[in-house]
Protein backbone atom coordinates (compact mmCIF):
# COMPACT_ATOMS: atom_id res chain seq x y z
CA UNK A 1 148.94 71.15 110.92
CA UNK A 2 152.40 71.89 109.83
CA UNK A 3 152.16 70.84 106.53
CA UNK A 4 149.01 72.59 105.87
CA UNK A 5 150.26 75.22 107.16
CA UNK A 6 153.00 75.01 104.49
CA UNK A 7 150.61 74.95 102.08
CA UNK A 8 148.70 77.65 102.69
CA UNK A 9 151.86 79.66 102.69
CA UNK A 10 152.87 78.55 99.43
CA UNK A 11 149.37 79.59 98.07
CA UNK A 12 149.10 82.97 99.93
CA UNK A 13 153.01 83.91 98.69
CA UNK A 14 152.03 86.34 96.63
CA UNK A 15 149.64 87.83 98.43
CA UNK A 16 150.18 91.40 99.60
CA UNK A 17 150.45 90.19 103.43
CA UNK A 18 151.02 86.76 102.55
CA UNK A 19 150.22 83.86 105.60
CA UNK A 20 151.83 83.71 109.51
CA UNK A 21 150.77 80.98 110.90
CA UNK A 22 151.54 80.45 114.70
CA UNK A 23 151.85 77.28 116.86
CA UNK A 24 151.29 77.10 120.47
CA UNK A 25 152.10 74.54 122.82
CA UNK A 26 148.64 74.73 124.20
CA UNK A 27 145.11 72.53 124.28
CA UNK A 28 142.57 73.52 121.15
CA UNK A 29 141.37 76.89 122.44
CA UNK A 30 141.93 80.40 121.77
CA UNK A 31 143.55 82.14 124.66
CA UNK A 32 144.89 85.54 125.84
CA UNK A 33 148.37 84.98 123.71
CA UNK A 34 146.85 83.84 120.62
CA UNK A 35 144.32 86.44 120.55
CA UNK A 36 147.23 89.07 121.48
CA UNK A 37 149.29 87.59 118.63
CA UNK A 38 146.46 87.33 116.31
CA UNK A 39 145.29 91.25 116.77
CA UNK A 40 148.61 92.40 116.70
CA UNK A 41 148.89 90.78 113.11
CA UNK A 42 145.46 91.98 111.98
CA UNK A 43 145.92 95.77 112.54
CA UNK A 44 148.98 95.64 110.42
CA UNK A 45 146.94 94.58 107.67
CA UNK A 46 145.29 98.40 106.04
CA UNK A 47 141.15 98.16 105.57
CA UNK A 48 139.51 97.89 102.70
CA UNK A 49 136.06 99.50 101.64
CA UNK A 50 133.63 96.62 100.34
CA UNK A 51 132.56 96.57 97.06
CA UNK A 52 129.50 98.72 97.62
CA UNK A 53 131.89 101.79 99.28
């Protein structure tokens, strides 16, 4: 995972919010701190209208 991870960041470094990629020391699953740290990442990132408006 770590060196995909590094590869997606390499790909995604010029894009305007880039990659963050997050390990936990947990079991496959997506629990209260990953969803906490995955939110708080999202609403950073400014909407965009679709390509019909």
């Amino acid at each position: 995972m770590h060196r995909a991870h590094e590869q997606i960041t390499e790909v995604c470094r010029d894009a305007p919010h880039g990659c963050t990629g997050l390990f936990f020391d947990a079991p496959h699953c997506f629990d209260v701190p990953m969803r906490e740290a995955a939110f708080a990442w999202l609403t950073g990132i400014p909407m965009r209208a679709g390509r019909d408006g």
